[in-house]
Protein backbone atom coordinates (compact mmCIF):
# COMPACT_ATOMS: atom_id res chain seq x y z
CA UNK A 1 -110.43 -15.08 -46.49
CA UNK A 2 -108.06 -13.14 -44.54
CA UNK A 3 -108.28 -13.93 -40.34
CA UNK A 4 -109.14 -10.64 -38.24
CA UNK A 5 -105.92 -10.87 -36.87
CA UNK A 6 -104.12 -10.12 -40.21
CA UNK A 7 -106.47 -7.58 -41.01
CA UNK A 8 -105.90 -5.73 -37.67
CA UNK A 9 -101.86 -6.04 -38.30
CA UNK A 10 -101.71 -4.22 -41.28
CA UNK A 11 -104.27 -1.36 -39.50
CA UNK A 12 -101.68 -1.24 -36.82
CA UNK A 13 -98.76 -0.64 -39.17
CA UNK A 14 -100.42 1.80 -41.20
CA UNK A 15 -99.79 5.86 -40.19
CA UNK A 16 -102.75 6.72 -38.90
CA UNK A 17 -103.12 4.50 -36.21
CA UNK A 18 -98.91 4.77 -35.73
CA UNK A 19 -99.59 8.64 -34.64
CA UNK A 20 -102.46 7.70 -32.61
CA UNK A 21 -101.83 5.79 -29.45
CA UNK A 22 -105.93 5.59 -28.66
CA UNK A 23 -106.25 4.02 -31.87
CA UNK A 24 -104.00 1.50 -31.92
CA UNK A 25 -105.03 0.43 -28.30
CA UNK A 26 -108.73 0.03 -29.60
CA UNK A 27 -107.11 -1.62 -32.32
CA UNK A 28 -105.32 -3.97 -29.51
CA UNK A 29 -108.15 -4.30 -27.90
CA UNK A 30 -110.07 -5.25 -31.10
CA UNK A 31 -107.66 -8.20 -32.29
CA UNK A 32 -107.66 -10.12 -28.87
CA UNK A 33 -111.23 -10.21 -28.70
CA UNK A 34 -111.63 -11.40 -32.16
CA UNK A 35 -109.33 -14.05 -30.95
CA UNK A 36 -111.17 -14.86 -28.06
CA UNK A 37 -114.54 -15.22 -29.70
CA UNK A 38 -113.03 -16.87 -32.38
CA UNK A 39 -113.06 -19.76 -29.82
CA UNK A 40 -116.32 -19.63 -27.80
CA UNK A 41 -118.39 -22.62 -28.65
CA UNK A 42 -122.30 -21.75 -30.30
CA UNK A 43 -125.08 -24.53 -30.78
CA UNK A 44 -127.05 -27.22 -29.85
CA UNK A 45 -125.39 -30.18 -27.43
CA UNK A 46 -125.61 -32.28 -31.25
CA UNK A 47 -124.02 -29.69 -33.12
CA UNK A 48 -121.74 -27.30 -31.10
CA UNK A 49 -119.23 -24.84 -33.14
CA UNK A 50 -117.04 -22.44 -32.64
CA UNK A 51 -117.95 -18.85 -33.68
CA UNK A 52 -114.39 -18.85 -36.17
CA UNK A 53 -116.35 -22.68 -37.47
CA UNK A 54 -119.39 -20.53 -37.73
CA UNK A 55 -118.59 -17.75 -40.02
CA UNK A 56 -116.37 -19.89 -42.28
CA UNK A 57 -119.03 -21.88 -42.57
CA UNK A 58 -121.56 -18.65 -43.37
CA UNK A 59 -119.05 -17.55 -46.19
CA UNK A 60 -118.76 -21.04 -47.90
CA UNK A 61 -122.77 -20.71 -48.25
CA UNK A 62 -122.42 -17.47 -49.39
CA UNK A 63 -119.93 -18.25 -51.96
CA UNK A 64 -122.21 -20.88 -53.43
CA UNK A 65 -124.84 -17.89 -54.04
CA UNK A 66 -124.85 -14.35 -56.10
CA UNK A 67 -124.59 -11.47 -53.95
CA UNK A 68 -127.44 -10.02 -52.49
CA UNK A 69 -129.48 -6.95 -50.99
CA UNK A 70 -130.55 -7.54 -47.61
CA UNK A 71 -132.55 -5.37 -45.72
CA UNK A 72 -131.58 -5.51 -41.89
CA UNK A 73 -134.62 -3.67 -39.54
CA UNK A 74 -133.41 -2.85 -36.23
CA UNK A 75 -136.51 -2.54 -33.59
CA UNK A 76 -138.53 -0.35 -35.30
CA UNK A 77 -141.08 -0.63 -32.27
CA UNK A 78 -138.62 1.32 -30.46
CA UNK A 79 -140.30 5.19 -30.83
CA UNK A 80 -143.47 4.06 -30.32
CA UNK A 81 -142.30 2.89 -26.79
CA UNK A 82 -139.28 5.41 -25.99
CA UNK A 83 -141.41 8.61 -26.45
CA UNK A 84 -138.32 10.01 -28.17
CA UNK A 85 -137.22 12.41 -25.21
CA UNK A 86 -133.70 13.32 -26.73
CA UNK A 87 -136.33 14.62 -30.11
CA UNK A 88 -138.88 16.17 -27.97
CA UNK A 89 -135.71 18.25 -26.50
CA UNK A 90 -133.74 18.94 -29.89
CA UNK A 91 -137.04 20.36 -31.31
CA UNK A 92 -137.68 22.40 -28.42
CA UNK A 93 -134.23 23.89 -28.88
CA UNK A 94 -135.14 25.06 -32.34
CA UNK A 95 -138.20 27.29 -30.44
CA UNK A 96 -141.27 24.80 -31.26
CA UNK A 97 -144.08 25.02 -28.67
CA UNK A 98 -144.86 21.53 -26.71
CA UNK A 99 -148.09 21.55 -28.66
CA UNK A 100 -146.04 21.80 -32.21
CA UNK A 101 -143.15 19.01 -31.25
CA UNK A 102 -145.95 16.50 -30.31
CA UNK A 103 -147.71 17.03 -33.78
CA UNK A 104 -144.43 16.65 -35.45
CA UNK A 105 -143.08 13.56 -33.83
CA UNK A 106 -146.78 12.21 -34.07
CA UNK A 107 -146.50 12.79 -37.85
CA UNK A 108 -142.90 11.36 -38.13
CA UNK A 109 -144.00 8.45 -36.31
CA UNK A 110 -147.02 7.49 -38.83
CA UNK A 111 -144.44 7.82 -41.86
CA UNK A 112 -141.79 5.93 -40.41
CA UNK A 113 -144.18 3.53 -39.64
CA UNK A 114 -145.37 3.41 -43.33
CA UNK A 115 -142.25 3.51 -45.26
CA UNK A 116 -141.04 0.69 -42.36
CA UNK A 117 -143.96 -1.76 -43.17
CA UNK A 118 -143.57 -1.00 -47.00
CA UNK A 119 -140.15 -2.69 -46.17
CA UNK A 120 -141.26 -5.22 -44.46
CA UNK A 121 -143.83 -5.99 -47.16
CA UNK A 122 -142.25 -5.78 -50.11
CA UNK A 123 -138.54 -6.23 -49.28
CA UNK A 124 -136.81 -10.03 -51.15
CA UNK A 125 -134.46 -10.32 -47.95
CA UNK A 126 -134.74 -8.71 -44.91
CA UNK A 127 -134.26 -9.49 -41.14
CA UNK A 128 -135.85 -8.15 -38.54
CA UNK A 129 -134.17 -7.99 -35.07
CA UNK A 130 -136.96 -6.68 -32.41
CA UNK A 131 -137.15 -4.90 -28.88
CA UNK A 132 -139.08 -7.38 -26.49
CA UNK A 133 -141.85 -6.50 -25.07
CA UNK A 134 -142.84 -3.66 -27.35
CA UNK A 135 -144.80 -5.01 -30.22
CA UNK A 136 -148.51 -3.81 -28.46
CA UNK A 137 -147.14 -0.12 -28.87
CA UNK A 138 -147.12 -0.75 -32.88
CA UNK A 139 -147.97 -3.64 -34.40
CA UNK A 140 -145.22 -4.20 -37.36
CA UNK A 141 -146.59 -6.65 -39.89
CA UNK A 142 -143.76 -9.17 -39.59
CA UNK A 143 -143.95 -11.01 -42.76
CA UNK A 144 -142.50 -14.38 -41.32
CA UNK A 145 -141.98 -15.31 -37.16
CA UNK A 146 -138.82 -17.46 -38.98
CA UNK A 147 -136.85 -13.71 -40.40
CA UNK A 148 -137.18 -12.24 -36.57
CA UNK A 149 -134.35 -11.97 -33.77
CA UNK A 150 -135.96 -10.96 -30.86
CA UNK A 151 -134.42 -11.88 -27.94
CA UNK A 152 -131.85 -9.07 -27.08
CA UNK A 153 -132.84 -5.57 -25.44
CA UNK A 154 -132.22 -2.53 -27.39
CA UNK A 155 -128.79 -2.50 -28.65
CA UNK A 156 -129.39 -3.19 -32.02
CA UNK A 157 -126.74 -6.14 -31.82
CA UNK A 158 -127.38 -9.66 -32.31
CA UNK A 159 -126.14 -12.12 -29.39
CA UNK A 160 -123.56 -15.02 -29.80
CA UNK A 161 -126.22 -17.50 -28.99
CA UNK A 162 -128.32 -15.97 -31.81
CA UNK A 163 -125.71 -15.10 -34.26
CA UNK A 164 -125.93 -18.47 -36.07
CA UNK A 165 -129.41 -17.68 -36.70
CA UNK A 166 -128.68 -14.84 -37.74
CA UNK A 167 -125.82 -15.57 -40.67
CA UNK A 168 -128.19 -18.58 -42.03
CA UNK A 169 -131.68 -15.60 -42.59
CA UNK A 170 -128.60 -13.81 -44.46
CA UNK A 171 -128.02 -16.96 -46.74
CA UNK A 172 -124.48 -17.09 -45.53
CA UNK A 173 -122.26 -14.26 -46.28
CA UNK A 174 -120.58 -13.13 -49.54
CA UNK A 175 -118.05 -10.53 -50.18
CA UNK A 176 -119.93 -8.50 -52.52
CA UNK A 177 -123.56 -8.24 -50.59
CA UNK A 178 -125.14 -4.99 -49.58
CA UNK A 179 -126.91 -4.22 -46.62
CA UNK A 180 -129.71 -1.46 -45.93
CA UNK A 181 -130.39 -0.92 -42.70
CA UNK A 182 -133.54 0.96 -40.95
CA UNK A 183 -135.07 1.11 -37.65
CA UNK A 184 -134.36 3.05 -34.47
CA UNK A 185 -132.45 5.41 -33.30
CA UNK A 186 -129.93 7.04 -35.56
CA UNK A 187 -126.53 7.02 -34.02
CA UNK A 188 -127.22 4.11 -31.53
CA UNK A 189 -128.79 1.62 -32.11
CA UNK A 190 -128.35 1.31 -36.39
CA UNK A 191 -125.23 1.75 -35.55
CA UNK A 192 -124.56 -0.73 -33.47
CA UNK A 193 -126.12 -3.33 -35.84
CA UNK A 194 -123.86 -2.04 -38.79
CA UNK A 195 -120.72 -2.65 -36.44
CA UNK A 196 -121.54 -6.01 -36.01
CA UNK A 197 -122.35 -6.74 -39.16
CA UNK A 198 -119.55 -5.04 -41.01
CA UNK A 199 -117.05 -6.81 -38.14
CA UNK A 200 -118.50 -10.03 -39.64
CA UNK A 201 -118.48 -9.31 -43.01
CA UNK A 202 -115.12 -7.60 -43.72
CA UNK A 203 -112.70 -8.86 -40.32
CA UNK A 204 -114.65 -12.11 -40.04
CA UNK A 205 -115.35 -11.83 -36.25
CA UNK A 206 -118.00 -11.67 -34.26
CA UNK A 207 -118.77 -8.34 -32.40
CA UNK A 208 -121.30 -8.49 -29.89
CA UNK A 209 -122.35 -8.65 -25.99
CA UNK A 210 -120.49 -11.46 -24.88
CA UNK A 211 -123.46 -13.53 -23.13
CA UNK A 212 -125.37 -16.16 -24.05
CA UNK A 213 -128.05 -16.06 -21.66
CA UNK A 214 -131.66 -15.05 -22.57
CA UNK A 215 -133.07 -11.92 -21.78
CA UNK A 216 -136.58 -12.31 -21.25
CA UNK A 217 -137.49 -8.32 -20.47
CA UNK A 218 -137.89 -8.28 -16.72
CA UNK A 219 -134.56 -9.63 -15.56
CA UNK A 220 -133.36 -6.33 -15.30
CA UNK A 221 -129.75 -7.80 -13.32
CA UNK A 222 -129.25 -9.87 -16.82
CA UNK A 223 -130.28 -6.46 -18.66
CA UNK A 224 -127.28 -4.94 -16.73
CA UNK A 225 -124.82 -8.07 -17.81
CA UNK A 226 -125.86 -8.00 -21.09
CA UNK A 227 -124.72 -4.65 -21.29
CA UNK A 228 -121.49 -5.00 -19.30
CA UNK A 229 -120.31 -7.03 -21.38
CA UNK A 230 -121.06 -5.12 -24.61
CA UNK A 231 -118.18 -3.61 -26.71
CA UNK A 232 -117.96 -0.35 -27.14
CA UNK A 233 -114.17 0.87 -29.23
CA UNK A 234 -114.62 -0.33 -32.35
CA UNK A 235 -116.34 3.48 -33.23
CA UNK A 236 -112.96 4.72 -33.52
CA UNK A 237 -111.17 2.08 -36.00
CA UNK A 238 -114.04 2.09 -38.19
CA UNK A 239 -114.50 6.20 -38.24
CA UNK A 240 -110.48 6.62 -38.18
CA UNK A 241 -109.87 4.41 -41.86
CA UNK A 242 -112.46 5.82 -43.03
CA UNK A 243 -113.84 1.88 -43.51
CA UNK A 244 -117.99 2.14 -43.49
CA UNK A 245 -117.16 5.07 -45.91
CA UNK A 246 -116.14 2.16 -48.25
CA UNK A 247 -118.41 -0.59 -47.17
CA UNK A 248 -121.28 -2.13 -48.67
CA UNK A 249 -123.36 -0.80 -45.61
CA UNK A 250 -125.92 1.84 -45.92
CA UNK A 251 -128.45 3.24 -44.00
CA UNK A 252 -132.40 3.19 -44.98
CA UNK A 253 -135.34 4.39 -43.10
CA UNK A 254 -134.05 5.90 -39.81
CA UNK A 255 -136.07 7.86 -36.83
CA UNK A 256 -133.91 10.13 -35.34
CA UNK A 257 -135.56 9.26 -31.69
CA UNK A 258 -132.39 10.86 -29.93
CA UNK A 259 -132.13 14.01 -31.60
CA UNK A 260 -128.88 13.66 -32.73
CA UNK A 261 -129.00 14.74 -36.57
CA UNK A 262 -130.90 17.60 -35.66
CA UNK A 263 -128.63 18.59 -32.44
CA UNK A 264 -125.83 17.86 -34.62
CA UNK A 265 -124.26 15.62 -31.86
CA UNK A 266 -123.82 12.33 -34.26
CA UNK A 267 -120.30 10.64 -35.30
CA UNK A 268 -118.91 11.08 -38.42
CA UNK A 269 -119.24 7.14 -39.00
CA UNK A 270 -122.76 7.82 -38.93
CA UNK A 271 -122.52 10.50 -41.58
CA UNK A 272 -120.65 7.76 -43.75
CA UNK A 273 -123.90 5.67 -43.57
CA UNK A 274 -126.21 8.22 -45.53
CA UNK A 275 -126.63 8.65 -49.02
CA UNK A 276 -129.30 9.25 -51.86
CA UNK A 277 -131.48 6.34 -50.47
CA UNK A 278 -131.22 7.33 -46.78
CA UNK A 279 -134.23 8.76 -45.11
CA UNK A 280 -133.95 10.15 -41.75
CA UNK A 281 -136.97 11.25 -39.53
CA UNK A 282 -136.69 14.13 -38.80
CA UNK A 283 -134.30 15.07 -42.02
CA UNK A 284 -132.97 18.40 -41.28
CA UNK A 285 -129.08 18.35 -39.70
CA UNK A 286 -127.84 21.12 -37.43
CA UNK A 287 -126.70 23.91 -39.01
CA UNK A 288 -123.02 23.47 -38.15
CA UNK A 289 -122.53 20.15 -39.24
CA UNK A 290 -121.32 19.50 -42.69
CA UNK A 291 -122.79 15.94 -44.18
CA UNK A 292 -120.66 12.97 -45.76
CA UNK A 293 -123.54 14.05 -48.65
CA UNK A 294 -124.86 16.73 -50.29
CA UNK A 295 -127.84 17.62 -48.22
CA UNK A 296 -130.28 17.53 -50.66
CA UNK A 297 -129.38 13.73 -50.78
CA UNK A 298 -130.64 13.09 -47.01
CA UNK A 299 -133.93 12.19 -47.13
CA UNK A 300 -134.80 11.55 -50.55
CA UNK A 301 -135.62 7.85 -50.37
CA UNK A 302 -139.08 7.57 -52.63
């Protein structure tokens, strides 16, 4: 397996990132933190690893397997807490009465929240990583407390503490799995669990908030460090190589709770994510924005 580092070289050397001086900082940027989590010791006082031990050790077990299809749900409590203000606003843009957007999102809410728990139920692999302290807005039948990360706000990223955890419910990681992932919101959140992931998977490096406390949902000064210490520039490597365009990461069922398909005001990384089996609620895009996919593609998951 190549090391991040030697991934990140060859980026650096190709053209695109050679005419783009923002780019090959965030690609700078990206290769010394790689190298600094590669280092940070994860695990029990018996067992402690480093993160670099930790993912060699996840694609060993995933060598030993066949590749997979893991479903990856990303707080799908979230609309049923957020109220879905950035919606609410991009619907109201498009001339709906108060009256009307509250139906809609109502109705959006009960089929998300169907085609979500038909995941849940029926799904061979899947992970679920919740929002805390949300679960009495909509009870999500969790097939198994043992497949749930729960401990980390709504970021949709796993933290370094958990991340063991989280590469064993995966059965290690090989090559040539696929990932589907649903949950809440488009554009944030999803996306911020396929980063991770994909960082893992294809640069073998973990991409996350670096802090290993626990956030137990009313400590809002370690809601603030946990997000301080987030990353937030790997957008532009990923979007700029055109790399989730060619990854084995796709998105599933998706609610749209900040508006952004429908406002148009998404990245074109996200676009990269959709295809035939991608359902977004709502579905429609703005009218100026031209999809990765034919648009008769978005939304079409039976």
């Amino acid at each position: 397996m190549q090391r991040s580092s030697e991934i990140i070289d060859v980026l650096l050397k190709d053209e695109i990132a050679v005419s783009n001086d923002s780019l090959s900082h965030d690609l700078l940027r990206l290769k010394a933190r790689f190298a600094e989590q590669a280092g940070r010791v994860v695990g029990s006082p018996r067992q402690l690893r480093t993160v670099e031990e930790i993912i060699d050790n996840a694609f060993e077990q995933g060598a030993r397997r066949s590749p997979r299809e893991t479903d990856i749900i990303v707080h799908p409590e979230f609309p049923f807490d957020s109220g879905s203000p950035g919606l609410r606003s991009a619907l109201a843009r498009n001339g709906l009465r108060s009256h009307m957007v509250d139906t809609i999102i109502g109705d959006l809410k009960d089929e998300f929240a169907r085609d979500i728990t038909r995941v849940l139920s029926t799904a061979p692999n899947s992970v679920v990583i919740a929002y805390l302290g949300s679960r009495q807005f909509c009870d999500f039948p969790y097939t198994s407390a043992q497949n749930v990360l729960s401990w980390h706000p709504s970021s949709g990223m796993i933290s370094r503490t958990e991340f063991p955890k989280f590469l064993s419910l995966l059965g290690g990681l090989n090559p040539n799995d696929r990932f589907r992932i649903h949950g809440a919101n488009f554009g944030q959140c999803t996306s911020r669990a396929v980063q991770q992931l994909y960082a893992a998977l294809h640069f073998g490096g973990f991409y996350g908030p670096d802090y290993d406390g626990v956030w137990t949902g009313t400590d809002r000064s370690a809601f603030d460090v946990i997000f301080e210490h987030e990353p937030f520039f790997f957008d532009q490597t990923l979007t700029s190589f055109d790399l989730l365009k060619n990854s084995s990461l796709r998105l599933g069922y998706v609610f749209d709770g900040a508006g952004l398909l429908s406002s148009g005001d998404y990245d074109h990384g996200d676009a990269q994510l959709i295809d035939h089996q991608t359902k977004i609620y709502p579905n429609f895009p703005h009218p100026s924005i031209v999809p990765a996919v034919p648009p008769q593609s978005m939304g079409m998951r039976p």
